[in-house]
Every structure is written in structure tokens, then in C-alpha cells.
PDB file of N, CA and C in Angstrom:
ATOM      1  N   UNK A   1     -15.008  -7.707  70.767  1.00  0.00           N
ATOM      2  CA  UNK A   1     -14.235  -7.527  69.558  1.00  0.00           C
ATOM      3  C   UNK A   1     -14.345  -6.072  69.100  1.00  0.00           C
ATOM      4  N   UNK A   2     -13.114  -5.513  68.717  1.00  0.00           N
ATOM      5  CA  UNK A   2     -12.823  -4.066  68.215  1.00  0.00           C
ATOM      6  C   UNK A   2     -14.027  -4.235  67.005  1.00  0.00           C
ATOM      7  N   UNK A   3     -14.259  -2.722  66.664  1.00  0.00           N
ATOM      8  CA  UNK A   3     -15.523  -2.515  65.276  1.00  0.00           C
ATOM      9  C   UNK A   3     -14.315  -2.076  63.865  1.00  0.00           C
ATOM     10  N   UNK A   4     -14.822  -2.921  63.642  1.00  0.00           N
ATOM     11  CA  UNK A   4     -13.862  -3.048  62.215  1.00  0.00           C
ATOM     12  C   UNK A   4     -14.277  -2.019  61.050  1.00  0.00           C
ATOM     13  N   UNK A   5     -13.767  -0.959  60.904  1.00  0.00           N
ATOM     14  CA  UNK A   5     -13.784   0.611  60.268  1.00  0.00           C
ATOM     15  C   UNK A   5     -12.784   0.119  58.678  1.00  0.00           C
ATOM     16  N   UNK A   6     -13.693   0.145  57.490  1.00  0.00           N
ATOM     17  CA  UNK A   6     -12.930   0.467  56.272  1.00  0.00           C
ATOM     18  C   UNK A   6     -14.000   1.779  55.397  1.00  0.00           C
ATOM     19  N   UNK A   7     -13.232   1.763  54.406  1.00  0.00           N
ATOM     20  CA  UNK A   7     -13.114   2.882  53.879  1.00  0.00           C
ATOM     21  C   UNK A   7     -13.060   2.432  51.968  1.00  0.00           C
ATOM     22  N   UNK A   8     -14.077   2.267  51.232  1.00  0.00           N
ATOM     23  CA  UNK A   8     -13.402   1.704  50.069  1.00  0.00           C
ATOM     24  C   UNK A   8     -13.262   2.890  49.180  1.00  0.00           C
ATOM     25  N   UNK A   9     -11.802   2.732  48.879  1.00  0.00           N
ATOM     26  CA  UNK A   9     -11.198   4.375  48.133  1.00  0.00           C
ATOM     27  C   UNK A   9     -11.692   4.028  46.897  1.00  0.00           C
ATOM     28  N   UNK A  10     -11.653   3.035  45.864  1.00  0.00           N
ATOM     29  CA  UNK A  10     -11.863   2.777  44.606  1.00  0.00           C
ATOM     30  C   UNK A  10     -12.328   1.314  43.810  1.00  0.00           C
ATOM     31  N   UNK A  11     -12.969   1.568  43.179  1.00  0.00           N
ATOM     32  CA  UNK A  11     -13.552  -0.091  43.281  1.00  0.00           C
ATOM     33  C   UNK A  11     -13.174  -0.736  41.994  1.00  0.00           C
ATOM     34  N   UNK A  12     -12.141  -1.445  41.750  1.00  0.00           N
ATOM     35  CA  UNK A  12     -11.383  -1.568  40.822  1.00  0.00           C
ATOM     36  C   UNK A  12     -12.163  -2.548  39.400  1.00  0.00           C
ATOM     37  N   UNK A  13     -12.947  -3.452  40.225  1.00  0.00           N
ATOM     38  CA  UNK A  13     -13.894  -4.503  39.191  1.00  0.00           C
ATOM     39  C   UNK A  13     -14.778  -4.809  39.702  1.00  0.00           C
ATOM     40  N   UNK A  14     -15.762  -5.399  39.483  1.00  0.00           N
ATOM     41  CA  UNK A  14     -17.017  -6.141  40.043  1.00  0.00           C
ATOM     42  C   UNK A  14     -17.233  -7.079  39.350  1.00  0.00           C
ATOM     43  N   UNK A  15     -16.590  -8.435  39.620  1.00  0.00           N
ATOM     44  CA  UNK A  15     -16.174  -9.638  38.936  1.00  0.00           C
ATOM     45  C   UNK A  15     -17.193 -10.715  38.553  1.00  0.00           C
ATOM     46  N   UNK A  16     -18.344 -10.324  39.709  1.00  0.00           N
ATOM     47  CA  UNK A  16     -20.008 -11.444  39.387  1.00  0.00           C
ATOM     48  C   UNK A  16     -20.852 -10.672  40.231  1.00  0.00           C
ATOM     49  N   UNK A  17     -21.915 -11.130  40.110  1.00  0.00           N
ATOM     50  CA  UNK A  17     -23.207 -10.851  40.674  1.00  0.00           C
ATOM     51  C   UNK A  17     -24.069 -11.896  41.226  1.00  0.00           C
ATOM     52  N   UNK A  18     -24.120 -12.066  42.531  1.00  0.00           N
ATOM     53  CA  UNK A  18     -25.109 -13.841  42.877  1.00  0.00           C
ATOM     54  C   UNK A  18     -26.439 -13.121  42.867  1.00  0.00           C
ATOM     55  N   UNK A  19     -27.277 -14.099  42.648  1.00  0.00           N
ATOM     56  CA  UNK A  19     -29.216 -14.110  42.624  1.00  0.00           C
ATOM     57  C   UNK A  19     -29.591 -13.147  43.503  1.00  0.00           C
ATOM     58  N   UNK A  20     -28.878 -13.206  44.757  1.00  0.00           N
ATOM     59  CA  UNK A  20     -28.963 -12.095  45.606  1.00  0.00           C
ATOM     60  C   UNK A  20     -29.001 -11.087  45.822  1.00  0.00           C
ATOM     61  N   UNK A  21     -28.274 -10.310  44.897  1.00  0.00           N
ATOM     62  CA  UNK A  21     -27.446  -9.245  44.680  1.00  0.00           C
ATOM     63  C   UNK A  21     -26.275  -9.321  44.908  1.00  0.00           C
ATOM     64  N   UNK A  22     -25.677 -10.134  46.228  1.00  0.00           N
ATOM     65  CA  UNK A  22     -24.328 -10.298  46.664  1.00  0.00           C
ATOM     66  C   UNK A  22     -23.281 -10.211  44.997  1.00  0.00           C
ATOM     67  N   UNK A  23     -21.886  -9.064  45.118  1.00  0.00           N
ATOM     68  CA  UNK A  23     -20.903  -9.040  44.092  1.00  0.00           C
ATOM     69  C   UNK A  23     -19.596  -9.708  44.750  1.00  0.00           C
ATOM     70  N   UNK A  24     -18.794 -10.006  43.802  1.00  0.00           N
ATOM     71  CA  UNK A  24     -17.532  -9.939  44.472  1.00  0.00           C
ATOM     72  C   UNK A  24     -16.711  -8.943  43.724  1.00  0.00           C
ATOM     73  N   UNK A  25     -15.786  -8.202  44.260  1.00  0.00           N
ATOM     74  CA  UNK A  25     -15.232  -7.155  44.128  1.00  0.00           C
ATOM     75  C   UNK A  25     -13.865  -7.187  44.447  1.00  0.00           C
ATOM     76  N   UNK A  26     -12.952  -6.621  43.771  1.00  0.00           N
ATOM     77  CA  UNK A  26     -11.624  -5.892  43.538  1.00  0.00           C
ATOM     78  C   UNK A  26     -11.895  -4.629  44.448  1.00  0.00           C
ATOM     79  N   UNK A  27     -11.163  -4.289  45.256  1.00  0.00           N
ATOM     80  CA  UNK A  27     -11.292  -2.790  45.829  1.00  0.00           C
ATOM     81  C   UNK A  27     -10.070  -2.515  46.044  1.00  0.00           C
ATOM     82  N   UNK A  28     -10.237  -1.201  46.265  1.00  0.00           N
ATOM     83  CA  UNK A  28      -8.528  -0.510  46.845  1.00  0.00           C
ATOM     84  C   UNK A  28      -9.551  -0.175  48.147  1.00  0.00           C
ATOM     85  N   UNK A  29      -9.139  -0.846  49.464  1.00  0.00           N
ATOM     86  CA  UNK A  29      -9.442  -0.815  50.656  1.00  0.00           C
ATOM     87  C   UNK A  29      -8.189  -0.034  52.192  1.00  0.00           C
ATOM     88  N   UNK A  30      -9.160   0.727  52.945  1.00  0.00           N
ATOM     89  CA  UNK A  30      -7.946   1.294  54.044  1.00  0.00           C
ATOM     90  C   UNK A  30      -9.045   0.680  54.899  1.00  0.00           C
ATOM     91  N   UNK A  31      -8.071  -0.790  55.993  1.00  0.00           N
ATOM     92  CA  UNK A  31      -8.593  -1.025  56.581  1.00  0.00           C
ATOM     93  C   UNK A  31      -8.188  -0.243  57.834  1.00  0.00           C
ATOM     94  N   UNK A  32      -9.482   0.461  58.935  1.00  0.00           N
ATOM     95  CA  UNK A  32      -9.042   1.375  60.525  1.00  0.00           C
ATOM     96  C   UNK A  32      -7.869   1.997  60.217  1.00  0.00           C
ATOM     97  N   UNK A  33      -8.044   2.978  59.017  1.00  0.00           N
ATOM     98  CA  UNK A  33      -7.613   4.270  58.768  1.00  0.00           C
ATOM     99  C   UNK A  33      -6.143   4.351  58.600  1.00  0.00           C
ATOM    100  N   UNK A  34      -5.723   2.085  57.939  1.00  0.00           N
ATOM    101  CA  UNK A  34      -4.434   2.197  57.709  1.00  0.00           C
ATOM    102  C   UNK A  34      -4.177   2.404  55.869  1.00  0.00           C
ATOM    103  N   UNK A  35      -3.099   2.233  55.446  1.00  0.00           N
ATOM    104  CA  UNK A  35      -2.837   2.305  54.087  1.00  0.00           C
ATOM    105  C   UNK A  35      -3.225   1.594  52.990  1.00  0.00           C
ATOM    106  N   UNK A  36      -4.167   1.878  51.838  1.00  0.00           N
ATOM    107  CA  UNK A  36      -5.250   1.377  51.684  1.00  0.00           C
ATOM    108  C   UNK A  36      -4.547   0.036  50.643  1.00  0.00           C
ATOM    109  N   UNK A  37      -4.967  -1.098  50.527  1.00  0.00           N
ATOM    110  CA  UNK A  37      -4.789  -2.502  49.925  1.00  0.00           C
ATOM    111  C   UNK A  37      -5.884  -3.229  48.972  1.00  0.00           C
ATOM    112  N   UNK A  38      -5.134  -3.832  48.262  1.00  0.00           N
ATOM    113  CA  UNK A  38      -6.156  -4.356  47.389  1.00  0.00           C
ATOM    114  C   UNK A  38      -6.780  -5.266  47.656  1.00  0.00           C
ATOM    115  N   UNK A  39      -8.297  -5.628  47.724  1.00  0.00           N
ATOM    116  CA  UNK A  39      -9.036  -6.807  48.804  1.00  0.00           C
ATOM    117  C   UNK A  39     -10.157  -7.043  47.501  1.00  0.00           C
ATOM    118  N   UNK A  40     -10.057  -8.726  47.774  1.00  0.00           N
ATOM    119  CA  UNK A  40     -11.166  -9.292  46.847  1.00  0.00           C
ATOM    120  C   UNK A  40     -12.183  -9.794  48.211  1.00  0.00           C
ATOM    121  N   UNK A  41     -13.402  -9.749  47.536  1.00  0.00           N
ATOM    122  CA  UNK A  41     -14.466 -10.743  48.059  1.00  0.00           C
ATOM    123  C   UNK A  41     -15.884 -10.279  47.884  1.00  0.00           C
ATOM    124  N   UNK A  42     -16.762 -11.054  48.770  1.00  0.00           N
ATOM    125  CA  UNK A  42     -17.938 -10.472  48.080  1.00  0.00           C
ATOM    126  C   UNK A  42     -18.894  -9.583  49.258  1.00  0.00           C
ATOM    127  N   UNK A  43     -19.235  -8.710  48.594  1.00  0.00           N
ATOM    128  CA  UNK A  43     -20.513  -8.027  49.446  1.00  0.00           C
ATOM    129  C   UNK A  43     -21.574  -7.929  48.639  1.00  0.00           C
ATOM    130  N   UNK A  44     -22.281  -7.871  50.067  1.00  0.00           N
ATOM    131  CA  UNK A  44     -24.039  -7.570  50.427  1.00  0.00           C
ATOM    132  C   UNK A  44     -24.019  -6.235  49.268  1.00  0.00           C
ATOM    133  N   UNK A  45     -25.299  -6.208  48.691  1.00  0.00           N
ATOM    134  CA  UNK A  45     -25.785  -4.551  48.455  1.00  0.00           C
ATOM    135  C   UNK A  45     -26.092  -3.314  49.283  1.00  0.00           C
ATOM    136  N   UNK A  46     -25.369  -2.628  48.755  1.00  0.00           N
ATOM    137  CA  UNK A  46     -24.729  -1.521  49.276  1.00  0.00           C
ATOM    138  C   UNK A  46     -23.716  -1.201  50.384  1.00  0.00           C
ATOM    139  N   UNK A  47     -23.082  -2.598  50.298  1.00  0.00           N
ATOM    140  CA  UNK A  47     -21.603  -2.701  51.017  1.00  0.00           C
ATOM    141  C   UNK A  47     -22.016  -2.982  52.655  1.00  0.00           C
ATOM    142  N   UNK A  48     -23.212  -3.502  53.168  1.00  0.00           N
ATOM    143  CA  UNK A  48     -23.600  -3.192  54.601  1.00  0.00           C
ATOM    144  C   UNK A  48     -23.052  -4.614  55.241  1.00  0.00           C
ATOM    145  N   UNK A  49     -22.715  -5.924  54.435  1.00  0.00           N
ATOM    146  CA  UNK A  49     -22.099  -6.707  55.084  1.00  0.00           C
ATOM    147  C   UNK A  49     -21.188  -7.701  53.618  1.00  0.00           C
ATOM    148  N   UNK A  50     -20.108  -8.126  54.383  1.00  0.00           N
ATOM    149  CA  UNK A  50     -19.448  -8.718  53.831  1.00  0.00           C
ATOM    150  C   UNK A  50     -18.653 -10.371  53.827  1.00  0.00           C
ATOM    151  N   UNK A  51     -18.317 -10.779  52.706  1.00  0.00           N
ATOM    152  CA  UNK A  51     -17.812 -11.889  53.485  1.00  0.00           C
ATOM    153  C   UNK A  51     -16.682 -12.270  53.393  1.00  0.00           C
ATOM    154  N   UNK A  52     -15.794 -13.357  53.621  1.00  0.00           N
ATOM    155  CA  UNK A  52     -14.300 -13.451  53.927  1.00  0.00           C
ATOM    156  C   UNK A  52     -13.658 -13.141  52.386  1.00  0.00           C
ATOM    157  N   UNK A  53     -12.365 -12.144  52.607  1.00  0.00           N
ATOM    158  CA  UNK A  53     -11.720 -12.137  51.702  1.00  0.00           C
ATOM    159  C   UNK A  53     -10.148 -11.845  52.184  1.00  0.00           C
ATOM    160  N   UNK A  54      -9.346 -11.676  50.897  1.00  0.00           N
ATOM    161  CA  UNK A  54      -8.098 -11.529  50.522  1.00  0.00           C
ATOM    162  C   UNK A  54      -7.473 -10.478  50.519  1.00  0.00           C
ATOM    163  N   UNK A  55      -6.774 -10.327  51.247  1.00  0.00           N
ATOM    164  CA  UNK A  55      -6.333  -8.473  50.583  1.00  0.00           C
ATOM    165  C   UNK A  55      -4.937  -8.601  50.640  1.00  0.00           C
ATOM    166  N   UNK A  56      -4.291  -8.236  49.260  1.00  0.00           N
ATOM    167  CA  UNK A  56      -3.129  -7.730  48.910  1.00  0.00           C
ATOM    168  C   UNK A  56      -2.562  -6.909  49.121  1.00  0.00           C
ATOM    169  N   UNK A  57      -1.074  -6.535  48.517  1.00  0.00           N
ATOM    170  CA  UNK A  57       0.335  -5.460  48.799  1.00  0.00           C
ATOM    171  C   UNK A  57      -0.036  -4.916  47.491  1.00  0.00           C
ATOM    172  N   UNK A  58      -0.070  -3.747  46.814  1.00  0.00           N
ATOM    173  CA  UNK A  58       0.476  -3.573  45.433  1.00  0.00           C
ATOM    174  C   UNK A  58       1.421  -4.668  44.835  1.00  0.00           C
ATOM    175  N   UNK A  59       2.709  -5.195  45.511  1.00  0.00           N
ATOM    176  CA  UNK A  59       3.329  -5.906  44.989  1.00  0.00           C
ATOM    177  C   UNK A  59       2.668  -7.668  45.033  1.00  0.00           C
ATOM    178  N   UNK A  60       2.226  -7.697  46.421  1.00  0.00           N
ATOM    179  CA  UNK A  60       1.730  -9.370  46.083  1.00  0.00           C
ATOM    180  C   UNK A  60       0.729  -9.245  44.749  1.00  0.00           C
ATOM    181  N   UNK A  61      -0.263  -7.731  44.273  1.00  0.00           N
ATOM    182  CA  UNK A  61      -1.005  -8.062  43.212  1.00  0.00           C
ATOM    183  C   UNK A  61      -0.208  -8.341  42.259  1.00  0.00           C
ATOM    184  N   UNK A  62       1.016  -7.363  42.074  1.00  0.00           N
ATOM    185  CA  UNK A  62       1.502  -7.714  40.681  1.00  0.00           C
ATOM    186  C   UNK A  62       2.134  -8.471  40.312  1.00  0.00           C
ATOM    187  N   UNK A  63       2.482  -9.643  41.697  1.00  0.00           N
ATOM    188  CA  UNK A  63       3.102 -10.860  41.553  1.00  0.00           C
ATOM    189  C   UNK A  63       2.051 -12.122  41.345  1.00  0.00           C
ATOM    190  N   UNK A  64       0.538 -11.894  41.985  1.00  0.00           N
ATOM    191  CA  UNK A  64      -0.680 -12.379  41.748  1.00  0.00           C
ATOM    192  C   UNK A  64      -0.495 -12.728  39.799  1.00  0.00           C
ATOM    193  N   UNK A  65      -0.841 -10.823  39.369  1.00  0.00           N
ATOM    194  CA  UNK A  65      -1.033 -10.856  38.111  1.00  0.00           C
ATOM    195  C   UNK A  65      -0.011 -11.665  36.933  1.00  0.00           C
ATOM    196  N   UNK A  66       1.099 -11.305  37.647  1.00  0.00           N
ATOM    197  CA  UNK A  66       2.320 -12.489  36.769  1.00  0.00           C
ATOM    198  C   UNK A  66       2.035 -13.703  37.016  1.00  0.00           C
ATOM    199  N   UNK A  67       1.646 -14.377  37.661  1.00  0.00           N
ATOM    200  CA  UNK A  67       1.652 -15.611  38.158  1.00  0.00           C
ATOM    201  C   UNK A  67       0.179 -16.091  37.001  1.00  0.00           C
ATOM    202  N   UNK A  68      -1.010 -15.744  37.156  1.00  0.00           N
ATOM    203  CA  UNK A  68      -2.379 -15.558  36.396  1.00  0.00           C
ATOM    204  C   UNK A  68      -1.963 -15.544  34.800  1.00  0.00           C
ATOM    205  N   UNK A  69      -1.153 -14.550  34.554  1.00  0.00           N
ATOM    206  CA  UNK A  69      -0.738 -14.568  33.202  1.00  0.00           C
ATOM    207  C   UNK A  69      -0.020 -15.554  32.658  1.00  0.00           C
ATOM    208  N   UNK A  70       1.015 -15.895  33.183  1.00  0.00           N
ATOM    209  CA  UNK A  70       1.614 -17.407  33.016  1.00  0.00           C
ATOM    210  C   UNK A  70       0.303 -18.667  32.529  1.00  0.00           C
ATOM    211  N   UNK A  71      -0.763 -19.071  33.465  1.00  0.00           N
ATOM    212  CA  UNK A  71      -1.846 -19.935  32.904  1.00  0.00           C
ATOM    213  C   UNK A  71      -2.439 -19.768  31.750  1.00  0.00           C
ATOM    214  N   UNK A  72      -2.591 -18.698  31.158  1.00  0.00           N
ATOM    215  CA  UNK A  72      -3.402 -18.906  29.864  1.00  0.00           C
ATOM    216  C   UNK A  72      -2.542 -19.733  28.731  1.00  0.00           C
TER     217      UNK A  72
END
């Protein structure tokens, strides 16, 4: 399996914290040096491993965020 290269440009929230340290996180992510996306999930401290997440378009977020806003 190829080595999977990201890059986190900006870290938009840090949404919890487990006993662990493990966070889950909002990032603006460039995954193997492509155009960077918005990705939730959670990592290890100091980013050295991670676990399954989501990553968005600018637009799927702001269709995410309309959709979220509607529930309250």
C-alpha cells in the first residue's frame, strides 16, 4: 500500500477530547499534495495516528452546514 502523505493547513475546531488524549477535529487537509479539503475525525496526540474520517468539498460543507442548521 502507497504511504499516505497529508499536510494539515489549518485546524478549524477541536470538537472533544477522549481520556486518552485522542481529539476529533475539523481540519482544512491536502491529502498527497492534492487540494486541501475539509476532514473531520479523530487523532492521536500530536497528529502521529489517526482514525477513519470524512472529508468534504467547500461546497458539500456548506451544504453540510445548511442542512445542521435546519435541526435546531
Amino acid at each position: 500500500m502507497a504511504e499516505l502523505k497529508y499536510e494539515i493547513k489549518e485546524t478549524v475546531a477541536v470538537l472533544s477530547e477522549s481520556s486518552k488524549g485522542w481529539t476529533k477535529e475539523l481540519n482544512l487537509i491536502s491529502w498527497n499534495g492534492r487540494e486541501p479539503k475539509y476532514d473531520l475525525r479523530d487523532w492521536a496526540p500530536n497528529h502521529e495516528k489517526m482514525g477513519k474520517g470524512v472529508t468534504l468539498t467547500k461546497d458539500e460543507l456548506d451544504k453540510l452546514i445548511e442542512v445542521l442548521s435546519e435541526l435546531k
